[in-house]
PDB file of N, CA and C in Angstrom:
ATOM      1  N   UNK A   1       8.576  19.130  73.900  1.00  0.00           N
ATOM      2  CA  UNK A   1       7.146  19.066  73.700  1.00  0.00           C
ATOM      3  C   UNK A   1       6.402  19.257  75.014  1.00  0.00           C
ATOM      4  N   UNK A   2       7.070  19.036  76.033  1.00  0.00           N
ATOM      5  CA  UNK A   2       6.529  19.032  77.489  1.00  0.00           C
ATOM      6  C   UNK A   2       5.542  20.588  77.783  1.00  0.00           C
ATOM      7  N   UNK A   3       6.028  21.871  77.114  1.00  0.00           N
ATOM      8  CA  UNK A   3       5.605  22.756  77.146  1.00  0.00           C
ATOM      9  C   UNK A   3       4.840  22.946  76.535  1.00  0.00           C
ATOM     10  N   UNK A   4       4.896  22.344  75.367  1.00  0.00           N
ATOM     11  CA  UNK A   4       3.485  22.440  74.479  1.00  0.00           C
ATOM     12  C   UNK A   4       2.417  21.854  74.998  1.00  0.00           C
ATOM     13  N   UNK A   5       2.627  20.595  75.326  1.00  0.00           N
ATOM     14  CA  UNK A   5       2.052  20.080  76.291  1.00  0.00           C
ATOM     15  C   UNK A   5       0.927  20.595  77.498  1.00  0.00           C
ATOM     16  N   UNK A   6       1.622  21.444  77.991  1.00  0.00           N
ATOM     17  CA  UNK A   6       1.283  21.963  78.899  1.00  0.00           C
ATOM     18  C   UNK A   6       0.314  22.830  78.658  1.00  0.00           C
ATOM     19  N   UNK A   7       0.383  23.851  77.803  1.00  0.00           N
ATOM     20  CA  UNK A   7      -0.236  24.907  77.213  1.00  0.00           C
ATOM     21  C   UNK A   7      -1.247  23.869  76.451  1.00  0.00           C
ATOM     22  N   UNK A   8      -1.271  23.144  76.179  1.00  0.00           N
ATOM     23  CA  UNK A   8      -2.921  22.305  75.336  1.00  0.00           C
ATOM     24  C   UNK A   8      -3.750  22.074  76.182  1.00  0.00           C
ATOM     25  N   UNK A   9      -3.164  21.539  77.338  1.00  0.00           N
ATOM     26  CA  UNK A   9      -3.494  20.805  78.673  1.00  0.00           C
ATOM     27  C   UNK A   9      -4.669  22.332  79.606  1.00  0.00           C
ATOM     28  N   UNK A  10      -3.805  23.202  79.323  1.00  0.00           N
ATOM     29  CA  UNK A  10      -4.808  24.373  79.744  1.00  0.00           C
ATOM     30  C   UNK A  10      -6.161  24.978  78.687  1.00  0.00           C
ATOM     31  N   UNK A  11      -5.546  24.759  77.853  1.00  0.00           N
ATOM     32  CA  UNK A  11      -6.963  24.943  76.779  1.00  0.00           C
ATOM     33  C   UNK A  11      -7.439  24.145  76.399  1.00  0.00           C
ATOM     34  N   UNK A  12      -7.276  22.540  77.102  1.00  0.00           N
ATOM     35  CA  UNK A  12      -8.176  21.692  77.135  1.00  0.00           C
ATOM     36  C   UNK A  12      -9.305  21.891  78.191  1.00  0.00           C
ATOM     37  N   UNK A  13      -9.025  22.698  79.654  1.00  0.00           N
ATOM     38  CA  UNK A  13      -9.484  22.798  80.620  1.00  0.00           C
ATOM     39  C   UNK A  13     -10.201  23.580  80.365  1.00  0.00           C
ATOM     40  N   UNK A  14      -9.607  25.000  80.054  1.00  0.00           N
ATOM     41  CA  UNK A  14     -10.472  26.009  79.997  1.00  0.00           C
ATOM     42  C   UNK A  14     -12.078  26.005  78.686  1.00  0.00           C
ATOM     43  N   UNK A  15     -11.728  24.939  77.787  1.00  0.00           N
ATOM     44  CA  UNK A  15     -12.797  24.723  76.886  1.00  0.00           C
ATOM     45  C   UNK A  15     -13.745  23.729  77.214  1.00  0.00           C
ATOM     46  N   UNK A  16     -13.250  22.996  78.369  1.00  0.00           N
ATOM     47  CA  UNK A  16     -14.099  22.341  78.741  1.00  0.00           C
ATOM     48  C   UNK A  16     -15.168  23.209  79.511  1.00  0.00           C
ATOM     49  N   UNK A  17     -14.379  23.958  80.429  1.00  0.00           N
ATOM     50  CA  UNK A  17     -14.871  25.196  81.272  1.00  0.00           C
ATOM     51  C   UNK A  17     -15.660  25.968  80.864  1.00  0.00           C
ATOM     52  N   UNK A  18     -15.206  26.513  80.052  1.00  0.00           N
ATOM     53  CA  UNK A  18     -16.504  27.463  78.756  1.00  0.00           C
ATOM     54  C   UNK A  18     -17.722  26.966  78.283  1.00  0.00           C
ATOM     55  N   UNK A  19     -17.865  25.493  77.535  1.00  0.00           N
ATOM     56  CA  UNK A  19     -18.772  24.618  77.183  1.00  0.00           C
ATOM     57  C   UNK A  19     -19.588  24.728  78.485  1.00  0.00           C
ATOM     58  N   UNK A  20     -19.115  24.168  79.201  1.00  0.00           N
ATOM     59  CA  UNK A  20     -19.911  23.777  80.944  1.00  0.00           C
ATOM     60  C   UNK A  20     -20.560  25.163  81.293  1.00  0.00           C
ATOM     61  N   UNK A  21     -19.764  26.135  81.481  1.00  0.00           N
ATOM     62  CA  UNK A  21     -20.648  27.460  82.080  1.00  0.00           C
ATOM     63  C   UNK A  21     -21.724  28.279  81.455  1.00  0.00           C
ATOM     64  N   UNK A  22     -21.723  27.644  79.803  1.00  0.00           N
ATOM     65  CA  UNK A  22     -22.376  28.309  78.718  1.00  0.00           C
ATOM     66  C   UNK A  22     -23.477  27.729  78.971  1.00  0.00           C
ATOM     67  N   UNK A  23     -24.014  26.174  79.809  1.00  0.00           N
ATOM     68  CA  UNK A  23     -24.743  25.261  79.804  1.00  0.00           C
ATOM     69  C   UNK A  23     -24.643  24.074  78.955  1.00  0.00           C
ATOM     70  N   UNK A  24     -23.317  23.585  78.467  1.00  0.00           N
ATOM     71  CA  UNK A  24     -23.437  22.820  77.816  1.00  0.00           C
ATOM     72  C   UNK A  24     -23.571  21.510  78.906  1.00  0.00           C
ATOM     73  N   UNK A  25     -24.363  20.311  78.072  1.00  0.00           N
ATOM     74  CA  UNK A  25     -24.746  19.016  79.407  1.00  0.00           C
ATOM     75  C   UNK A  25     -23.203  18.166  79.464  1.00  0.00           C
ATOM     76  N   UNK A  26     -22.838  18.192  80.994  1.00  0.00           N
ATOM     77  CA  UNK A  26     -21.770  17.662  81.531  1.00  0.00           C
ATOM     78  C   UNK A  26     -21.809  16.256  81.354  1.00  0.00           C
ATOM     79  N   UNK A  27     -23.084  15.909  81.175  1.00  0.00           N
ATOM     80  CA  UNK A  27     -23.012  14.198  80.940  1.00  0.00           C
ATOM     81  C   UNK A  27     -23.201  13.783  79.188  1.00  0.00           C
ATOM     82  N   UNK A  28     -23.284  14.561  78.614  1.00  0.00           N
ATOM     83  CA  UNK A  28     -23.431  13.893  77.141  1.00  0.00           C
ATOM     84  C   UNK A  28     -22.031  13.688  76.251  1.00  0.00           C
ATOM     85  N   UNK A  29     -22.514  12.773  75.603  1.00  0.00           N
ATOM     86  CA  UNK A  29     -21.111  12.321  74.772  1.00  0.00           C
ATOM     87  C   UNK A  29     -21.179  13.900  73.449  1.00  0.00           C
ATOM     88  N   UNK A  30     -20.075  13.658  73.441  1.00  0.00           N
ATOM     89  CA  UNK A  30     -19.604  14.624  72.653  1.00  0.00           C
ATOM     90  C   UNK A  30     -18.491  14.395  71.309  1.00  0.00           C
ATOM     91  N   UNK A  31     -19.241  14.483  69.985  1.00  0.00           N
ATOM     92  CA  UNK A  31     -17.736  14.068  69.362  1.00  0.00           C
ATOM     93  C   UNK A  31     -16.980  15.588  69.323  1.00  0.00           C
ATOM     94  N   UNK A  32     -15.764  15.166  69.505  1.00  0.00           N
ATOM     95  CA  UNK A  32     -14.421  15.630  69.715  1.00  0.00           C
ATOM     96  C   UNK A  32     -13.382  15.580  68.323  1.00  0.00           C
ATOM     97  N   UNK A  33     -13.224  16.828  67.742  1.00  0.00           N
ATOM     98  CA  UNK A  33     -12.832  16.928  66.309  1.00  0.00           C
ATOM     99  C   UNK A  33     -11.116  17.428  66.873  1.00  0.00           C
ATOM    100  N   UNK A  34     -10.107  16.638  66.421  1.00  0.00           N
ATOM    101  CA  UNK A  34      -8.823  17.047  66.969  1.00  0.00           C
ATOM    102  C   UNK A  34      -8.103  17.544  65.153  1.00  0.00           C
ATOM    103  N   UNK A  35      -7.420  18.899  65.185  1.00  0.00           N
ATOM    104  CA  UNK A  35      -7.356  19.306  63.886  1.00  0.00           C
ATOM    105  C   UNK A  35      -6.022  19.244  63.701  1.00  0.00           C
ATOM    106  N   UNK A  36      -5.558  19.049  62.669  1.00  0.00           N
ATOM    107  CA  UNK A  36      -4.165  19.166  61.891  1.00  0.00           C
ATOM    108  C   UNK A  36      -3.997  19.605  60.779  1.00  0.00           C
ATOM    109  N   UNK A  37      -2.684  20.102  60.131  1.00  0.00           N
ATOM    110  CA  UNK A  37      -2.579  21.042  59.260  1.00  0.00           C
ATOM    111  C   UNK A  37      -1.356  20.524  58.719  1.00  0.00           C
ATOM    112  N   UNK A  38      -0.847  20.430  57.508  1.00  0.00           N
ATOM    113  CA  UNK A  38       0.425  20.879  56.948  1.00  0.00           C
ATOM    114  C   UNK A  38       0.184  21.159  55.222  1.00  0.00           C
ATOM    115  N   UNK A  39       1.449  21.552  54.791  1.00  0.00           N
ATOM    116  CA  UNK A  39       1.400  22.418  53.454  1.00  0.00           C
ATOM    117  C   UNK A  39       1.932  21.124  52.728  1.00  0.00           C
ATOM    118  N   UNK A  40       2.376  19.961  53.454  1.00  0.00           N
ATOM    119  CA  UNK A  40       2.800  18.976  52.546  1.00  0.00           C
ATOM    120  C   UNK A  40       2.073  17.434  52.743  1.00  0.00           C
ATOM    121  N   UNK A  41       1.693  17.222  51.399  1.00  0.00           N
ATOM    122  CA  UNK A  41       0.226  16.229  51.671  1.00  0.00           C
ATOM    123  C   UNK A  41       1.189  15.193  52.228  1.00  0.00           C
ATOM    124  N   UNK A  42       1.907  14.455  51.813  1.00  0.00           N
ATOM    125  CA  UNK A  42       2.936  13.441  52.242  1.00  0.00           C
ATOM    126  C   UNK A  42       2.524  13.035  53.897  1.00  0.00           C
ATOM    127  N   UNK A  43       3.717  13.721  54.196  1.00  0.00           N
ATOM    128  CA  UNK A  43       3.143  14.330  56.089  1.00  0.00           C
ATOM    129  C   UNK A  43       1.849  13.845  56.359  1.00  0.00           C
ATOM    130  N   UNK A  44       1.176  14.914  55.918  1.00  0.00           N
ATOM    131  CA  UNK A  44       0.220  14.448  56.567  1.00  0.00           C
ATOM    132  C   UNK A  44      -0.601  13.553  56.176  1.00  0.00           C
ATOM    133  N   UNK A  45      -0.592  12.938  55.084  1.00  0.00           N
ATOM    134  CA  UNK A  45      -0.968  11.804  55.134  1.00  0.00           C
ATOM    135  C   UNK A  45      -0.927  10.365  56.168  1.00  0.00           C
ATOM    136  N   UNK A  46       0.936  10.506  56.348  1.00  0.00           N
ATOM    137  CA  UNK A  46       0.935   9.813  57.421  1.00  0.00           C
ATOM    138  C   UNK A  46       0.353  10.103  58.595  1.00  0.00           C
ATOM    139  N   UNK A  47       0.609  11.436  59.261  1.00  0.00           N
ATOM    140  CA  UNK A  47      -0.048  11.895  60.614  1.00  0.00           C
ATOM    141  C   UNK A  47      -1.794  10.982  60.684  1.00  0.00           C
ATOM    142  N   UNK A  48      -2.432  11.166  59.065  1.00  0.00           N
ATOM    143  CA  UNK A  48      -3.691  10.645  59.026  1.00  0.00           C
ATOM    144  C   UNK A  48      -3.786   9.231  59.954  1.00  0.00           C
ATOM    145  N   UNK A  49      -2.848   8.181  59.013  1.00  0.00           N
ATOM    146  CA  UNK A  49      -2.559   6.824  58.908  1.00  0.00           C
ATOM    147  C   UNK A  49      -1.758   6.391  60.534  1.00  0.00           C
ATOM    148  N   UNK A  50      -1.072   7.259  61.469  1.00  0.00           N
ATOM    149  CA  UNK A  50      -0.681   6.903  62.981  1.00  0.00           C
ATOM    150  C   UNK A  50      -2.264   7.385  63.583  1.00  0.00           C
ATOM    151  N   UNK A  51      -3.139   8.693  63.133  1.00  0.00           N
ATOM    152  CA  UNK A  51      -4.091   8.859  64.204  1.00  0.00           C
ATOM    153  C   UNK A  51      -4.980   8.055  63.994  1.00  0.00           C
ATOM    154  N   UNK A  52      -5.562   7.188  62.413  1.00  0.00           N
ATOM    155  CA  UNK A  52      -6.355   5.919  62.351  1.00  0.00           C
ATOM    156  C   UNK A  52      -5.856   4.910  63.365  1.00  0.00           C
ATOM    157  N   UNK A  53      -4.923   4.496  62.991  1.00  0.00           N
ATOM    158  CA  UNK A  53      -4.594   3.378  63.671  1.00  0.00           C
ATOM    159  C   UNK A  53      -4.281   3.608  65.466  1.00  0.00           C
ATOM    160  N   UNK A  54      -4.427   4.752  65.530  1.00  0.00           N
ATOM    161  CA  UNK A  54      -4.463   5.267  67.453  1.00  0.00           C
ATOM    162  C   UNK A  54      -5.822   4.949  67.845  1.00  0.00           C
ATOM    163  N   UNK A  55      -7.032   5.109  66.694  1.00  0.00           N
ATOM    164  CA  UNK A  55      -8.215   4.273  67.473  1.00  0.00           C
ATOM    165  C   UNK A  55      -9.083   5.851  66.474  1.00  0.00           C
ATOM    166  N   UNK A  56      -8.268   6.823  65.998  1.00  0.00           N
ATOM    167  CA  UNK A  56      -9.682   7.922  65.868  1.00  0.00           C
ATOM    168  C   UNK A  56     -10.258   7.786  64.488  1.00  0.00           C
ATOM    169  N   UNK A  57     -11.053   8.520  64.402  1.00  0.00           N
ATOM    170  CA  UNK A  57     -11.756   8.117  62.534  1.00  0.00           C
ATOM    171  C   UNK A  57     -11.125   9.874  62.020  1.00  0.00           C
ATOM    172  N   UNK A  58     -10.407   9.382  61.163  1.00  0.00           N
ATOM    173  CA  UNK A  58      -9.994  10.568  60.276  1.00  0.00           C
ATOM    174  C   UNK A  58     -10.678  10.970  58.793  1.00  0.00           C
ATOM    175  N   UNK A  59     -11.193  12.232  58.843  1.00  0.00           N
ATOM    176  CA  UNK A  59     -11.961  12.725  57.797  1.00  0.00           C
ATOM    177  C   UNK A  59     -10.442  13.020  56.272  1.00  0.00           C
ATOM    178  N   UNK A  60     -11.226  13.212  55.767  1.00  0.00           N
ATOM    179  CA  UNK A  60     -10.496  13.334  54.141  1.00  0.00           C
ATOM    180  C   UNK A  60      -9.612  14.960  54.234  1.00  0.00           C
ATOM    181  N   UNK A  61      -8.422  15.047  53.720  1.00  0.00           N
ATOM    182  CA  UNK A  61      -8.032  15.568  53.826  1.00  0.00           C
ATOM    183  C   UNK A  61      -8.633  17.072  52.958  1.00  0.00           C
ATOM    184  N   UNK A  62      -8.450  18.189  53.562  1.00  0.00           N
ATOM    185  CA  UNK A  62      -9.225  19.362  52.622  1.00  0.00           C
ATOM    186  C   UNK A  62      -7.926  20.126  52.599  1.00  0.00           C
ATOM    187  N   UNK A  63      -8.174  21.272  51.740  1.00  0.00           N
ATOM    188  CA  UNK A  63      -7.150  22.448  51.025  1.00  0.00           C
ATOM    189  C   UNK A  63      -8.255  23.531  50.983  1.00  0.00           C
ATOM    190  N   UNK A  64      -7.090  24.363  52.262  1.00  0.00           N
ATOM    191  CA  UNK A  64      -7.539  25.818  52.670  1.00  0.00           C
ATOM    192  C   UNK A  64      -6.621  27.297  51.873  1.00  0.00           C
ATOM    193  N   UNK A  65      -7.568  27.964  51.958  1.00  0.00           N
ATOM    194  CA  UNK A  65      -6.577  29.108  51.327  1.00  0.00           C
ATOM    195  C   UNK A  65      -6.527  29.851  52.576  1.00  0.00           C
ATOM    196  N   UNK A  66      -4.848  30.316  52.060  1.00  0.00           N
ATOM    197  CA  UNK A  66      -5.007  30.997  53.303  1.00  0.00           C
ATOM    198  C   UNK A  66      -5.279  32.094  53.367  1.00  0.00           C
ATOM    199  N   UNK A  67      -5.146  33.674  54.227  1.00  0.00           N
ATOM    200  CA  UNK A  67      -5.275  35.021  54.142  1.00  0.00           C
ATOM    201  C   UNK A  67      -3.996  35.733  52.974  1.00  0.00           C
ATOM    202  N   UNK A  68      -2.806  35.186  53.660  1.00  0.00           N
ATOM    203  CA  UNK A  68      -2.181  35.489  52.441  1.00  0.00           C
ATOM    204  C   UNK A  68      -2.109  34.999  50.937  1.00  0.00           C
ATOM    205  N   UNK A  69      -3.064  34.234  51.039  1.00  0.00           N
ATOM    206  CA  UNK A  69      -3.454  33.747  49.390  1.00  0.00           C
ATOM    207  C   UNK A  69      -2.248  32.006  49.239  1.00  0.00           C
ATOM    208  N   UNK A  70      -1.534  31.987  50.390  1.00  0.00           N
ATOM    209  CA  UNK A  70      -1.082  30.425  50.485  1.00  0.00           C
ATOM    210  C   UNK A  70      -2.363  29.365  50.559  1.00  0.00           C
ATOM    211  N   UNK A  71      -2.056  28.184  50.649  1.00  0.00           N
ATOM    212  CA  UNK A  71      -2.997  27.234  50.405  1.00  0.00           C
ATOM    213  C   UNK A  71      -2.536  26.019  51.594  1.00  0.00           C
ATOM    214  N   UNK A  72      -2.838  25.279  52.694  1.00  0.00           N
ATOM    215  CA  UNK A  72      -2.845  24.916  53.534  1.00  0.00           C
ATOM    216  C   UNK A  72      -3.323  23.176  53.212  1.00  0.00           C
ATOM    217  N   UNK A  73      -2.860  22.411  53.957  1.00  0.00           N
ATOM    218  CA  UNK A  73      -3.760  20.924  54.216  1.00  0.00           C
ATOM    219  C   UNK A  73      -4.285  20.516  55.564  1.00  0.00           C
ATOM    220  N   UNK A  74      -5.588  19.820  55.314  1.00  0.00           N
ATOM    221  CA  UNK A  74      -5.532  19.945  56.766  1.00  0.00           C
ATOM    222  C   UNK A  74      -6.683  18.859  56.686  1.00  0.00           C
ATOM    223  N   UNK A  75      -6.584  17.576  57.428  1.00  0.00           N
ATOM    224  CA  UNK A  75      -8.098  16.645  58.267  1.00  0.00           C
ATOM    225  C   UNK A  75      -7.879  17.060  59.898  1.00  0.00           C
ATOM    226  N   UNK A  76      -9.289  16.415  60.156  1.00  0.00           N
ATOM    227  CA  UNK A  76      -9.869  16.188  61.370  1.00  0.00           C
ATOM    228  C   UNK A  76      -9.801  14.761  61.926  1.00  0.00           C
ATOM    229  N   UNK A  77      -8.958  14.529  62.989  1.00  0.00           N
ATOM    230  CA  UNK A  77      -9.095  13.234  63.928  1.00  0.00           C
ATOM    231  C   UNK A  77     -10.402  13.019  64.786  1.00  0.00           C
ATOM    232  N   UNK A  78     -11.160  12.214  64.797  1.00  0.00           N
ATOM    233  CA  UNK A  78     -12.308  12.195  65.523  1.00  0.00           C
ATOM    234  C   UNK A  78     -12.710  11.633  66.342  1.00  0.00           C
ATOM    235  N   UNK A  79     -13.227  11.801  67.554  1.00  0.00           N
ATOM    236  CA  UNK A  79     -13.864  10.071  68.358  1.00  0.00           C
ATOM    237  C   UNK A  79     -14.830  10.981  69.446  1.00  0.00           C
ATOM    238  N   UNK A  80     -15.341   9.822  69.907  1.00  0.00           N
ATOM    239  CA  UNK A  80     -16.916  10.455  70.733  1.00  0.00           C
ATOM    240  C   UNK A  80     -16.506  10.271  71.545  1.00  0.00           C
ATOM    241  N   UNK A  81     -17.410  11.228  72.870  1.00  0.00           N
ATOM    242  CA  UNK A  81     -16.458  10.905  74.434  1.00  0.00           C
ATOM    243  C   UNK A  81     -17.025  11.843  75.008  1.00  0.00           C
ATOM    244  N   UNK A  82     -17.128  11.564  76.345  1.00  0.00           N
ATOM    245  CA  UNK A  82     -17.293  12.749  77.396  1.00  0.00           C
ATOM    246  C   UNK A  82     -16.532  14.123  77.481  1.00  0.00           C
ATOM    247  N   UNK A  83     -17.330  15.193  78.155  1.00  0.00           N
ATOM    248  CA  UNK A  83     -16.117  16.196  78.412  1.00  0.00           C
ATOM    249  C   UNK A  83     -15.264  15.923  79.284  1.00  0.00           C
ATOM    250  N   UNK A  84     -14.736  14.671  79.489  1.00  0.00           N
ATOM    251  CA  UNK A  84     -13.601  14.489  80.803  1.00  0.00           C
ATOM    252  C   UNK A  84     -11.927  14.784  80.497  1.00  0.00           C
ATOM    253  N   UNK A  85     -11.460  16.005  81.209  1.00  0.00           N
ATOM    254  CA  UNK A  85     -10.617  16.568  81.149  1.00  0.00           C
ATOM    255  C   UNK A  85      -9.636  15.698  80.623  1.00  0.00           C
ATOM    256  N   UNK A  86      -9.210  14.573  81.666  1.00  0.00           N
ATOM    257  CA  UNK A  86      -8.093  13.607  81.444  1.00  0.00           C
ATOM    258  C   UNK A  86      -8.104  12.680  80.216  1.00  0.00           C
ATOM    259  N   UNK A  87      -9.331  12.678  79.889  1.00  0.00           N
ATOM    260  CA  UNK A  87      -9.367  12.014  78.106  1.00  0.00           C
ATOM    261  C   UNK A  87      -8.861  12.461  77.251  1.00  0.00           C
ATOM    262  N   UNK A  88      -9.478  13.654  77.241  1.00  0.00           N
ATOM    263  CA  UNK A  88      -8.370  15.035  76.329  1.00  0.00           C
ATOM    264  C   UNK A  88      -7.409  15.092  76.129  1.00  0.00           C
ATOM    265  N   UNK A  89      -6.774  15.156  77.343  1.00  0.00           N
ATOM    266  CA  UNK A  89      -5.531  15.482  77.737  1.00  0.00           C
ATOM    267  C   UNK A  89      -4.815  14.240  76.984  1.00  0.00           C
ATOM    268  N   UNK A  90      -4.962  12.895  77.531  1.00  0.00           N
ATOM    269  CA  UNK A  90      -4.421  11.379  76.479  1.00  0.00           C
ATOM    270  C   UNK A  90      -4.637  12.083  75.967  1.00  0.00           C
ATOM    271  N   UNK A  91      -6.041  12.184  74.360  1.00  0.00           N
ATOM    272  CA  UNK A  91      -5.665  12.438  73.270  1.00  0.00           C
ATOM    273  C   UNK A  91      -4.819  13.527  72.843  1.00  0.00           C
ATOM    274  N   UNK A  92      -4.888  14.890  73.444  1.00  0.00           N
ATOM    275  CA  UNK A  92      -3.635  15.545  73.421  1.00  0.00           C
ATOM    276  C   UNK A  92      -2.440  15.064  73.185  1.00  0.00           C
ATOM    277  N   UNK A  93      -2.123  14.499  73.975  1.00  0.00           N
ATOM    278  CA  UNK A  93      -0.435  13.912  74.509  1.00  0.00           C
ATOM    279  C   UNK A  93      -0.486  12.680  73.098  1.00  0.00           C
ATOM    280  N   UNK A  94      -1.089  11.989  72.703  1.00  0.00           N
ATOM    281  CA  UNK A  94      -1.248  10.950  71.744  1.00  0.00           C
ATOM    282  C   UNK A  94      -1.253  11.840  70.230  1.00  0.00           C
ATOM    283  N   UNK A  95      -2.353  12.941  70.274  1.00  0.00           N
ATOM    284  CA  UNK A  95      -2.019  12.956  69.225  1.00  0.00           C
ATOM    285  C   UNK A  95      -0.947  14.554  68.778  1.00  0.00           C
ATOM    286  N   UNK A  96      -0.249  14.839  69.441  1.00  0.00           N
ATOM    287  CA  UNK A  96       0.332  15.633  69.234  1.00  0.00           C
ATOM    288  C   UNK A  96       2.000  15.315  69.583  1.00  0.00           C
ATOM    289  N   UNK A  97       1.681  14.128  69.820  1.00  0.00           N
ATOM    290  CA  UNK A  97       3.449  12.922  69.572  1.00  0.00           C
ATOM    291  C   UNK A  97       3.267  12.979  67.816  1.00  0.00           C
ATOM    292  N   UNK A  98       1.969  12.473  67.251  1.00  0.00           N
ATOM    293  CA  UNK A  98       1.829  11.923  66.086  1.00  0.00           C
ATOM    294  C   UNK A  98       2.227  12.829  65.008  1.00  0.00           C
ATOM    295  N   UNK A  99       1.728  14.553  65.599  1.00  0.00           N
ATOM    296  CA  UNK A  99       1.966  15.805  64.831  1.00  0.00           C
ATOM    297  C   UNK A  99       3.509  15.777  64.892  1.00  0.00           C
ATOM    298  N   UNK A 100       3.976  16.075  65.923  1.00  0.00           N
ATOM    299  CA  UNK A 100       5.673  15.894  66.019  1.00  0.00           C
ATOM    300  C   UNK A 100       6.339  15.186  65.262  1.00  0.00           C
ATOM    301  N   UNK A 101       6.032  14.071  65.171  1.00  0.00           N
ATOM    302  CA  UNK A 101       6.512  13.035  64.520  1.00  0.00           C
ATOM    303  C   UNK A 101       6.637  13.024  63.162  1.00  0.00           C
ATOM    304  N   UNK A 102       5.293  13.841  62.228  1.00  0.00           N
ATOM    305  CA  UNK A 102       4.938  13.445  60.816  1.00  0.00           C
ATOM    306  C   UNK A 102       5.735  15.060  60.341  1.00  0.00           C
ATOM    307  N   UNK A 103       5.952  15.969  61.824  1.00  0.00           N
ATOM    308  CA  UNK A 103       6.505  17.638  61.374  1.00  0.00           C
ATOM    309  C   UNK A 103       5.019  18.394  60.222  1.00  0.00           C
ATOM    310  N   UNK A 104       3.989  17.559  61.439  1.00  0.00           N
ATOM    311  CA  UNK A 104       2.751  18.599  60.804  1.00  0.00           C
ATOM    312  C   UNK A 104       2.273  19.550  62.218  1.00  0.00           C
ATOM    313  N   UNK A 105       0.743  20.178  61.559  1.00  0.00           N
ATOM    314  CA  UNK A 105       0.829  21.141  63.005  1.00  0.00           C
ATOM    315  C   UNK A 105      -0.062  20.676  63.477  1.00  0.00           C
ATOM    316  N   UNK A 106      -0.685  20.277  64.975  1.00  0.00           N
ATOM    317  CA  UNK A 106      -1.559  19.988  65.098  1.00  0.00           C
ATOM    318  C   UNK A 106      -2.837  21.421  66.074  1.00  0.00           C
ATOM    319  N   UNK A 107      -3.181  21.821  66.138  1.00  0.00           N
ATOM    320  CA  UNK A 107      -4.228  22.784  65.885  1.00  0.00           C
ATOM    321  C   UNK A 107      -5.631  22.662  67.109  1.00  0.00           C
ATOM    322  N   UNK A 108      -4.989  21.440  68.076  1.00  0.00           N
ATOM    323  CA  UNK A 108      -6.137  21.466  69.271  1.00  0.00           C
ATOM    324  C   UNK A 108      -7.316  21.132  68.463  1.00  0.00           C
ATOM    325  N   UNK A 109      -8.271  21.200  69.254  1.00  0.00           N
ATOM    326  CA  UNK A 109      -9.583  20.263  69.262  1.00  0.00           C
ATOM    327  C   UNK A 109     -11.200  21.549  69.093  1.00  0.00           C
ATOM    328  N   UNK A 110     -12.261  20.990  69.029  1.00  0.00           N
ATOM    329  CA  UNK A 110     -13.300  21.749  69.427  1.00  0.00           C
ATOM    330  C   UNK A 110     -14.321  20.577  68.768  1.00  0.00           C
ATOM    331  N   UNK A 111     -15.508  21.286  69.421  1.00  0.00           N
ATOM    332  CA  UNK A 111     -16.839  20.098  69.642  1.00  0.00           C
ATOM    333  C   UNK A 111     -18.235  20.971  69.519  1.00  0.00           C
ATOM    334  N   UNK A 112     -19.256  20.352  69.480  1.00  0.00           N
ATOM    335  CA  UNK A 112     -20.475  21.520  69.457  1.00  0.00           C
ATOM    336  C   UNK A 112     -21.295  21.454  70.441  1.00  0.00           C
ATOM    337  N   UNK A 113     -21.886  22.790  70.958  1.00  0.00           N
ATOM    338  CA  UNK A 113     -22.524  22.935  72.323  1.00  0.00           C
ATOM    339  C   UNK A 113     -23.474  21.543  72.348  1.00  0.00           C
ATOM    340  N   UNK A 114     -24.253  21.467  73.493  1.00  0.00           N
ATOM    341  CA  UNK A 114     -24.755  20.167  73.229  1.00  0.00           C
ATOM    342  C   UNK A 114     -26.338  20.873  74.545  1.00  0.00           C
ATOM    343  N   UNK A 115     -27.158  21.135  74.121  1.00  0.00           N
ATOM    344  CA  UNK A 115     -28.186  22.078  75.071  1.00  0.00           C
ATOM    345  C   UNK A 115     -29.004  20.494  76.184  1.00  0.00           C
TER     346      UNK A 115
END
């Protein structure tokens, strides 16, 4: 996982980076939507039930179709917070033990500009 790791850890940076240069405000809280996916509700149900109890508020699970006409599961982990790199990064590393663990996918994060 160390590599995966790693590679989140950079597109945690670089989205922070993007937000910031676009003008987004460096000091405002921001909620922070961390996404997950699997085709088997089970799973992820639990993945839900370790990222509640890690501290985030998890939205209801939805059913996506996909391009090839498959059908997908997938909530959002949530919590408010600064753009500070190293927060991320924890929740990264926290919640993508949790994805590992439940053998769902977890799908990185995104947030909305904030003017």
């Amino acid at each position: 996982m160390s590599s995966e790791l790693a590679e989140w850890q950079v597109f945690n940076q670089e989205t922070i980076d993007a937000l910031l240069e676009d003008g987004s405000q460096p000091d405002a809280i921001y909620q922070i939507e961390y996404h997950f996916a699997c085709d088997d509700f089970d799973r992820l149900e639990k993945a839900a039930v370790d990222a509640f109890k890690a501290g985030y508020e998890v939205g209801d699970a939805e059913e996506l179709i996909l391009d090839d006409g498959g059908t997908i599961l997938c909530f959002d982990a949530t919590v408010d917070r600064p753009l500070d790199v190293n927060k991320i990064n924890e929740d990264t590393e926290k919640l993508l033990t949790i994805a590992t663990k439940h053998k769902v996918f977890y799908d990185g994060w995104g947030t909305h500009f904030i003017e």
